[in-house]
Protein backbone atom coordinates (compact mmCIF):
# COMPACT_ATOMS: atom_id res chain seq x y z
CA UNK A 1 0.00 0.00 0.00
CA UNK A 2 1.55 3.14 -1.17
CA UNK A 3 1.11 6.06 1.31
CA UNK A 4 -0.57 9.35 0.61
CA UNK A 5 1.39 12.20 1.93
CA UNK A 6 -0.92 14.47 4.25
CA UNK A 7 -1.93 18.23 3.54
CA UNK A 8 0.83 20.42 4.73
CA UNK A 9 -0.11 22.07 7.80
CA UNK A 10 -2.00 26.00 7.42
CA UNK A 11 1.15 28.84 7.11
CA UNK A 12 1.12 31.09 9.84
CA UNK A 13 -0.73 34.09 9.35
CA UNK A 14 0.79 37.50 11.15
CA UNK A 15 -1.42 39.05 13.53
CA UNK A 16 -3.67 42.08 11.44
CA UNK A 17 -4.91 45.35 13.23
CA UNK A 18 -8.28 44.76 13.72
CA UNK A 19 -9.84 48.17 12.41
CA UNK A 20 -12.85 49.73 14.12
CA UNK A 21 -15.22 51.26 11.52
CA UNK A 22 -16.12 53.55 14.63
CA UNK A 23 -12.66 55.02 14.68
CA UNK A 24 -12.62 55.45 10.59
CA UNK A 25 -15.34 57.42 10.22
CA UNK A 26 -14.01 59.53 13.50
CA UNK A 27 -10.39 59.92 11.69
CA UNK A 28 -12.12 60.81 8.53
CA UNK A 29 -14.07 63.81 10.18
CA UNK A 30 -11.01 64.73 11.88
CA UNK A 31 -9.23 65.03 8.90
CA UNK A 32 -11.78 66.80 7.01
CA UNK A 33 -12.09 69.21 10.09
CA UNK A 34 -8.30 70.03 9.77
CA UNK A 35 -8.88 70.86 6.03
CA UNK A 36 -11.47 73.31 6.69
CA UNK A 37 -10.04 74.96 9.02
CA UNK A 38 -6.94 75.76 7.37
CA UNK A 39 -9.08 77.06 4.44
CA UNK A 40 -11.31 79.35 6.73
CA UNK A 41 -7.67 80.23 8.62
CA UNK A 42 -6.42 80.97 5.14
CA UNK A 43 -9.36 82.89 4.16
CA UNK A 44 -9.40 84.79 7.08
CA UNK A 45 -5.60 86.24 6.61
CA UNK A 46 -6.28 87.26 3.44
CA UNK A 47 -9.32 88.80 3.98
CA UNK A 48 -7.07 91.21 7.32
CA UNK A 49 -4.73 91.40 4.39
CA UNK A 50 -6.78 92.96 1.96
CA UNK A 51 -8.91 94.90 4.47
CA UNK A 52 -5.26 96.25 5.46
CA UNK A 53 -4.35 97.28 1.51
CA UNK A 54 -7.98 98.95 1.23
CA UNK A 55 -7.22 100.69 4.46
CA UNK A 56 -3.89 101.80 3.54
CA UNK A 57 -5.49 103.30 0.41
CA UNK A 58 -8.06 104.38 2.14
CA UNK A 59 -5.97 107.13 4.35
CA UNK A 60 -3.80 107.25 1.10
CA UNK A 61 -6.30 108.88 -0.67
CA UNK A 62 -7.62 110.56 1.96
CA UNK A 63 -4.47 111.98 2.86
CA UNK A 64 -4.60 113.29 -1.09
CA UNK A 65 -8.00 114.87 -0.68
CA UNK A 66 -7.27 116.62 2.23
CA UNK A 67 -3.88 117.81 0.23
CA UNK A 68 -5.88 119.06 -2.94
CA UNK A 69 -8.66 120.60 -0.26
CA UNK A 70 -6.24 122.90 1.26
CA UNK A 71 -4.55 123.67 -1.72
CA UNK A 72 -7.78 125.23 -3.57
CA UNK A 73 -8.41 127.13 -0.25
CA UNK A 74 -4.72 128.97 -0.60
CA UNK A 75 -5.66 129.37 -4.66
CA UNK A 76 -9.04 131.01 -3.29
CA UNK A 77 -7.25 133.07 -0.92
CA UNK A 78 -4.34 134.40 -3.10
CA UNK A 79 -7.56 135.05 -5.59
CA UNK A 80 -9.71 136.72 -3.11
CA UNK A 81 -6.11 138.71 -1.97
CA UNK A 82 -5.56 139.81 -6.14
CA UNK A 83 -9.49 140.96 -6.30
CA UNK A 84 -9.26 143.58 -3.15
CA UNK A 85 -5.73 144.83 -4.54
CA UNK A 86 -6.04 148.03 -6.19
CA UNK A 87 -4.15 147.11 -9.14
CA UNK A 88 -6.47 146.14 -12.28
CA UNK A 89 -3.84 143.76 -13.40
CA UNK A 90 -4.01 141.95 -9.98
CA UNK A 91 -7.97 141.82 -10.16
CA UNK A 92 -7.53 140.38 -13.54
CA UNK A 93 -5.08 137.73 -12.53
CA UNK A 94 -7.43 137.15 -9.36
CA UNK A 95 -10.76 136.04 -11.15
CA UNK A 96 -8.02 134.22 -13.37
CA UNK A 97 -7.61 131.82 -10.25
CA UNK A 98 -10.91 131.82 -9.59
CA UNK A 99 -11.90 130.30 -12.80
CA UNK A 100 -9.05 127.25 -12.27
CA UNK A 101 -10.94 126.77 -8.91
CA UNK A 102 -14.63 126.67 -10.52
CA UNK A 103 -13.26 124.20 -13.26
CA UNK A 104 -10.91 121.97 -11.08
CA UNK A 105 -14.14 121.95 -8.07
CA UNK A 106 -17.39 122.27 -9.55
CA UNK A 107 -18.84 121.83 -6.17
CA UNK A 108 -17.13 125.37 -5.47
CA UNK A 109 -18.89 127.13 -8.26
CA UNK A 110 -21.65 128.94 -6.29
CA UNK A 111 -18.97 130.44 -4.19
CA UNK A 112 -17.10 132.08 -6.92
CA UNK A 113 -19.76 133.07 -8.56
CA UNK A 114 -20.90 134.87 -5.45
CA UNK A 115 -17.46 136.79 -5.46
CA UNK A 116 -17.78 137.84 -9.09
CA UNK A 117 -21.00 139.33 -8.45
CA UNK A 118 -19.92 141.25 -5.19
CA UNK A 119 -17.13 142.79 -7.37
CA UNK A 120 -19.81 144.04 -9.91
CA UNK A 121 -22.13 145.51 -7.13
CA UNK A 122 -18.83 147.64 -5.97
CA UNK A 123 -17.04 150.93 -7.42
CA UNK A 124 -13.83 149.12 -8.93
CA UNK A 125 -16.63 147.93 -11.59
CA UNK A 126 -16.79 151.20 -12.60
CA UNK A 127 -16.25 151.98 -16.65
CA UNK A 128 -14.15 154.69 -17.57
CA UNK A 129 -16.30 157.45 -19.24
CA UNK A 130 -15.11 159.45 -21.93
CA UNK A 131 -17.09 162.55 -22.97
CA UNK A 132 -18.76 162.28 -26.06
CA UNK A 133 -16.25 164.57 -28.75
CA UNK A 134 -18.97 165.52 -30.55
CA UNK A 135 -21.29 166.16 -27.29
CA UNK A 136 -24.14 163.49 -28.16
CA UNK A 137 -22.94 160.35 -26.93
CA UNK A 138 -20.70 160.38 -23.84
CA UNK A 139 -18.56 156.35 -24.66
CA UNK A 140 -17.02 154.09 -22.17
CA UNK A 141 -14.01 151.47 -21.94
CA UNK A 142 -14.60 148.64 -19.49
CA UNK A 143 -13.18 147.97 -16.51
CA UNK A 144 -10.77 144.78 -17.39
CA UNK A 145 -11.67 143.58 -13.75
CA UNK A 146 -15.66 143.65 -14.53
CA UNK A 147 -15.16 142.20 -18.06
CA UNK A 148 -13.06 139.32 -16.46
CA UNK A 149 -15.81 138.83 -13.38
CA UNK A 150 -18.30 138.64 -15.82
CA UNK A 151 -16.01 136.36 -18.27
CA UNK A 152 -16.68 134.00 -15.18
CA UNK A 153 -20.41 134.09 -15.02
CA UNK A 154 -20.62 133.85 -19.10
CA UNK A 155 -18.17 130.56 -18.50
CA UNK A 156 -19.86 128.68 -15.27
CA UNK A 157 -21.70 125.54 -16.09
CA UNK A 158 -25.64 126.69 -16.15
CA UNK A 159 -26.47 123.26 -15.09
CA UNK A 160 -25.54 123.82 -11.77
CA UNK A 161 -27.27 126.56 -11.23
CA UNK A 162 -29.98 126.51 -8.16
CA UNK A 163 -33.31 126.03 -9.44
CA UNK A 164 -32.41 124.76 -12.69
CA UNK A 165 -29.98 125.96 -16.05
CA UNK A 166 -29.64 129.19 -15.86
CA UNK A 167 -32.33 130.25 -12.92
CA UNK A 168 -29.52 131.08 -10.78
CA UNK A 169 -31.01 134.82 -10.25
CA UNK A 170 -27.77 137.39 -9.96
CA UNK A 171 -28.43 140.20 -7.77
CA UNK A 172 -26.92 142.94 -9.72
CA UNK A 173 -28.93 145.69 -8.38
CA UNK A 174 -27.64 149.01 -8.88
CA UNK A 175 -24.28 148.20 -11.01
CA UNK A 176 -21.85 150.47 -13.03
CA UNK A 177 -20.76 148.35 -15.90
CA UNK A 178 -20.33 150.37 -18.96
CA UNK A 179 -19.30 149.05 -22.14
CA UNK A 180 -18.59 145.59 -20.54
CA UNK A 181 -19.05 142.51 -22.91
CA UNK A 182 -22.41 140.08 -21.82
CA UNK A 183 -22.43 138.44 -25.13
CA UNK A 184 -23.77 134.60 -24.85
CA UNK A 185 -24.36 135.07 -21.33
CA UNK A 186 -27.19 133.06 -19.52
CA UNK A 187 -28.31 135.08 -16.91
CA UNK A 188 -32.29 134.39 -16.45
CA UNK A 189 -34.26 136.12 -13.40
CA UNK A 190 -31.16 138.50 -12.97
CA UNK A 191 -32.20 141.81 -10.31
CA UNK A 192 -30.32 144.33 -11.92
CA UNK A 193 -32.67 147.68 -11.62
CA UNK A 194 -31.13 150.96 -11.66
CA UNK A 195 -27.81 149.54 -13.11
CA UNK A 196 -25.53 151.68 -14.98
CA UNK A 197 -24.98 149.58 -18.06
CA UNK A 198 -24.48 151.91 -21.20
CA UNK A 199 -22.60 150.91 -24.07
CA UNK A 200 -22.57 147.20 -22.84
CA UNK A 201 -23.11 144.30 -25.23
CA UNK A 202 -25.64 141.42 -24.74
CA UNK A 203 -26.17 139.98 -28.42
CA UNK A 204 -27.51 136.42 -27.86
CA UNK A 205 -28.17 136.42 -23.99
CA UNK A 206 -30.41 135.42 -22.61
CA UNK A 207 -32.47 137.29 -19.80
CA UNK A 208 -36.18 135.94 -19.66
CA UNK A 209 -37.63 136.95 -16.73
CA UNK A 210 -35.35 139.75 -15.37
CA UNK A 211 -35.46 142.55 -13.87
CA UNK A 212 -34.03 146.02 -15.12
CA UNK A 213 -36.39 148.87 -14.26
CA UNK A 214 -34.77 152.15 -14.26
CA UNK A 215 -31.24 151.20 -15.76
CA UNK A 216 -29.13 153.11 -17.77
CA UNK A 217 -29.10 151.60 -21.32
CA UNK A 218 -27.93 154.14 -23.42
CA UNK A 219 -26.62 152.46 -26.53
CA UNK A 220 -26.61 149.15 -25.51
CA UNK A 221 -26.79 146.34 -27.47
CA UNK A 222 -29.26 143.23 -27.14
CA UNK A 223 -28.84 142.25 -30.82
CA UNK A 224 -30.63 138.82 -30.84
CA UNK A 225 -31.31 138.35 -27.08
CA UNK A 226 -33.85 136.46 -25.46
CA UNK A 227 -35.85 139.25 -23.42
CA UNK A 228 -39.65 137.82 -22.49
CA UNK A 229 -40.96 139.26 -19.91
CA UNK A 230 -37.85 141.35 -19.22
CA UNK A 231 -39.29 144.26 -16.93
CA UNK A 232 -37.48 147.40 -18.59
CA UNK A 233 -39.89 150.24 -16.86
CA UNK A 234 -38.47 153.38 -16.76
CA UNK A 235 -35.25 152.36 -18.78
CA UNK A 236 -33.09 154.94 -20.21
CA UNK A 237 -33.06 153.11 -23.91
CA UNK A 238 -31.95 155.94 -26.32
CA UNK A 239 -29.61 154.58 -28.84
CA UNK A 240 -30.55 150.92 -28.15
CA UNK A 241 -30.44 147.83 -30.60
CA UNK A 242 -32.88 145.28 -30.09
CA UNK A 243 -32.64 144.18 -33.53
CA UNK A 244 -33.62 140.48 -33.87
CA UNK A 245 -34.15 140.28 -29.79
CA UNK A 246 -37.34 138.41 -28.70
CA UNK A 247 -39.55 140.92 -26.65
CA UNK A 248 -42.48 139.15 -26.18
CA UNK A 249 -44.33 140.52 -23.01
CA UNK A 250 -41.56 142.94 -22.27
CA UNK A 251 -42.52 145.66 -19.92
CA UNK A 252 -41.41 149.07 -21.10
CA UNK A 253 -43.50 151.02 -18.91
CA UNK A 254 -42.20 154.27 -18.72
CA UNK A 255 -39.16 153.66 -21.01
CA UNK A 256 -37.30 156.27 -22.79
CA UNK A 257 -36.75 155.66 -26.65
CA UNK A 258 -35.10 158.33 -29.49
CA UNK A 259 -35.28 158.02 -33.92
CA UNK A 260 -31.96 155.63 -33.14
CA UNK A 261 -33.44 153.25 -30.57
CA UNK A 262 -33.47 149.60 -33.61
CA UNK A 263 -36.16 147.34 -33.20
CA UNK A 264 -35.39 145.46 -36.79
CA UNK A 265 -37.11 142.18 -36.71
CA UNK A 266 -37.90 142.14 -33.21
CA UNK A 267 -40.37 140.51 -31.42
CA UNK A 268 -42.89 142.75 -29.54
CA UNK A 269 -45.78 140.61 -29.41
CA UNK A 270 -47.91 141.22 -25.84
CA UNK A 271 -45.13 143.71 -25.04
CA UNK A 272 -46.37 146.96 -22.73
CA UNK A 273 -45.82 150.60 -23.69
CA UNK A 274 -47.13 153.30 -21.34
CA UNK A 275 -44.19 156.56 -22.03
CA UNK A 276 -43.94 159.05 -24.45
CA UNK A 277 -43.08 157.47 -28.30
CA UNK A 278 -42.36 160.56 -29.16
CA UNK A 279 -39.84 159.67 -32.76
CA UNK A 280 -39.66 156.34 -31.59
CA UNK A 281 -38.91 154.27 -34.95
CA UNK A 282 -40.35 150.82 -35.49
CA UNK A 283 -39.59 150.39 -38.78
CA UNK A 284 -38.99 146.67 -39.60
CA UNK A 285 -40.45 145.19 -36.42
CA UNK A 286 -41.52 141.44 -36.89
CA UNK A 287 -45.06 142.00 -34.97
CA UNK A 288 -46.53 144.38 -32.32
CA UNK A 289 -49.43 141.68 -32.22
CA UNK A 290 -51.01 141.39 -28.70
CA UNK A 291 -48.62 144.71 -27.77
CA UNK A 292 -50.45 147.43 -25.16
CA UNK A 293 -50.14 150.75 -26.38
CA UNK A 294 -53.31 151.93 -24.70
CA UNK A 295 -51.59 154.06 -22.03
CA UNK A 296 -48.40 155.26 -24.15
CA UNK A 297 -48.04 158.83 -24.98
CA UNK A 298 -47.62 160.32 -28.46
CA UNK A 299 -48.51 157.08 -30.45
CA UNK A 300 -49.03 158.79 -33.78
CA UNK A 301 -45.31 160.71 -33.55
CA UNK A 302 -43.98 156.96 -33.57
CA UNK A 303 -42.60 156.22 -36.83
CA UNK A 304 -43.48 153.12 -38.38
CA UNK A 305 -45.82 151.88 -35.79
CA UNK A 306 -49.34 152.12 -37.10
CA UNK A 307 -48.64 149.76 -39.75
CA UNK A 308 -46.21 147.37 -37.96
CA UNK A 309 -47.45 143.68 -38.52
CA UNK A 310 -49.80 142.72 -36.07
CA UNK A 311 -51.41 146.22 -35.53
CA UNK A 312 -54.68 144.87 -36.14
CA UNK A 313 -54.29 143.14 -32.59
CA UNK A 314 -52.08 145.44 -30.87
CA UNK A 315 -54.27 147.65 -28.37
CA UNK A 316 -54.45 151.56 -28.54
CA UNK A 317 -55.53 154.79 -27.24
CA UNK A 318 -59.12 155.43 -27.45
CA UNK A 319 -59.96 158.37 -29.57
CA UNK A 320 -60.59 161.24 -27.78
């Protein structure tokens, strides 16, 4: 009998850690708590980092505007300093500083123009007057300081103006601007009665709404200027040229008016007439339509009036 050899006996096995699948799952969350909380540790230093940058910046630029802020207040100074000097040239040069402020700080434009008009209201304004050679006309040169002041209302943006573009209202009461340039100028609901202004120029302007009662306009020039409603009572108006201007509902209560006051092509549609006419010329008005002559004085000694367009509607004195 041949014999069978017998299975070889089992290998050894090694003793193998036992693992819990309690303490897995608790190493696992572990783990994944260590992770998050080096991204939240992360995310927190960069946040102090950045908040640090912005903060830096921060009194960087703060630092600037608080640079820039007291620089515009020595420029306002030095300009306010050139304006009181007695020197034209310096008054010149100071409204020259003002108008870098009013560009550079827009928020700062009420304030100059508030110094421009003060310097109008006041004698340094004054034109020079020159005596009239051949003894009709007395002329005037400007005052380079009033031309430059009102260089700086003609310039300011009208969209800033309180109460809408160009409603800022100037107080100009009682000023002595001869011959002084207004061309362009937006100047709506201006107060400027018994103001001095002969020889000055206003083609274009525009003035709806204001008041000049009383004022010196002896050959002025409003060539093309928006003027409803303007109150003109009692205006000295000899030599004026309204030619083109748009005077609806003008007041000229009271007005004074010579053969060389022009009213070419303008507008007097509604407007009010209650002086003497006297040789007042009309001749090429665009319409008198709606126009109240029913008070005026020596209607049929106006040349050119009976027959203006629009007469037909225009009121008039009754006949005696």
């Amino acid at each position: 009998m041949v014999d069978v050899p017998s299975a070889p006996d089992p290998l050894p096995v090694a003793d193998a850690a036992i693992v819990n699948p309690d303490d897995a799952a608790a190493t696992e969350r572990s783990s994944r708590r260590r992770w998050m909380l080096g991204i939240v540790l992360t995310t927190v230093l960069n946040l102090a980092a950045t908040a640090t940058t912005i903060g830096g910046l921060w009194l960087q630029g703060r630092s600037v505007d608080l640079e820039y802020s007291k620089a515009v207040q020595e420029q306002m100074a030095a300009a306010q300093e050139k304006i009181s000097s007695p020197e034209v040239g310096d008054q010149v040069a100071g409204f020259g500083l003002l108008s870098d402020v009013m560009r550079s700080s827009p928020e700062r434009q009420g304030y100059v123009l508030a110094s421009a008009e003060t310097y109008l209201l006041g004698q340094k304004a004054v034109a020079e007057k020159i005596p009239g050679l051949t003894g009709r006309l007395d002329l005037y040169v400007a005052n380079p300081g009033a031309q430059a002041a009102v260089d700086l209302i003609r310039s300011r943006n009208i969209a800033q103006d309180p109460g809408g573009p160009g409603q800022r209202a100037f107080n100009l009461t009682g000023m002595k601007v001869g011959a002084v340039r207004f061309n362009d100028v937006v100047m709506r609901r201006t107060r400027g009665s018994g103001c001095h202004g002969s020889w000055t120029l206003w083609d274009k302007a525009d003035l709806k709404d204001s008041e000049f009662r009383e004022c010196d306009f002896e050959a002025a020039r409003f060539v093309g200027a928006k003027l409803q409603d303007v109150n003109f009572t009692g205006a000295f108006l000899n030599d004026a040229d309204f030619t083109d201007a748009d005077l609806t509902k003008a007041d000229f209560s009271r007005a004074v008016f010579n053969s060389r006051t022009k009213f070419q092509r303008a507008d007097l549609s509604g407007a009010m007439f209650t002086g003497k006419l006297g040789t007042t010329n009309f001749a090429g008005v665009k319409s008198i339509a709606g126009a109240d002559f029913s008070q005026a004085k020596e209607v049929e000694r106006a040349q050119n009036l009976r027959n203006a367009p629009g007469h037909e509607y225009a009121r008039w004195p009754e006949s005696p």
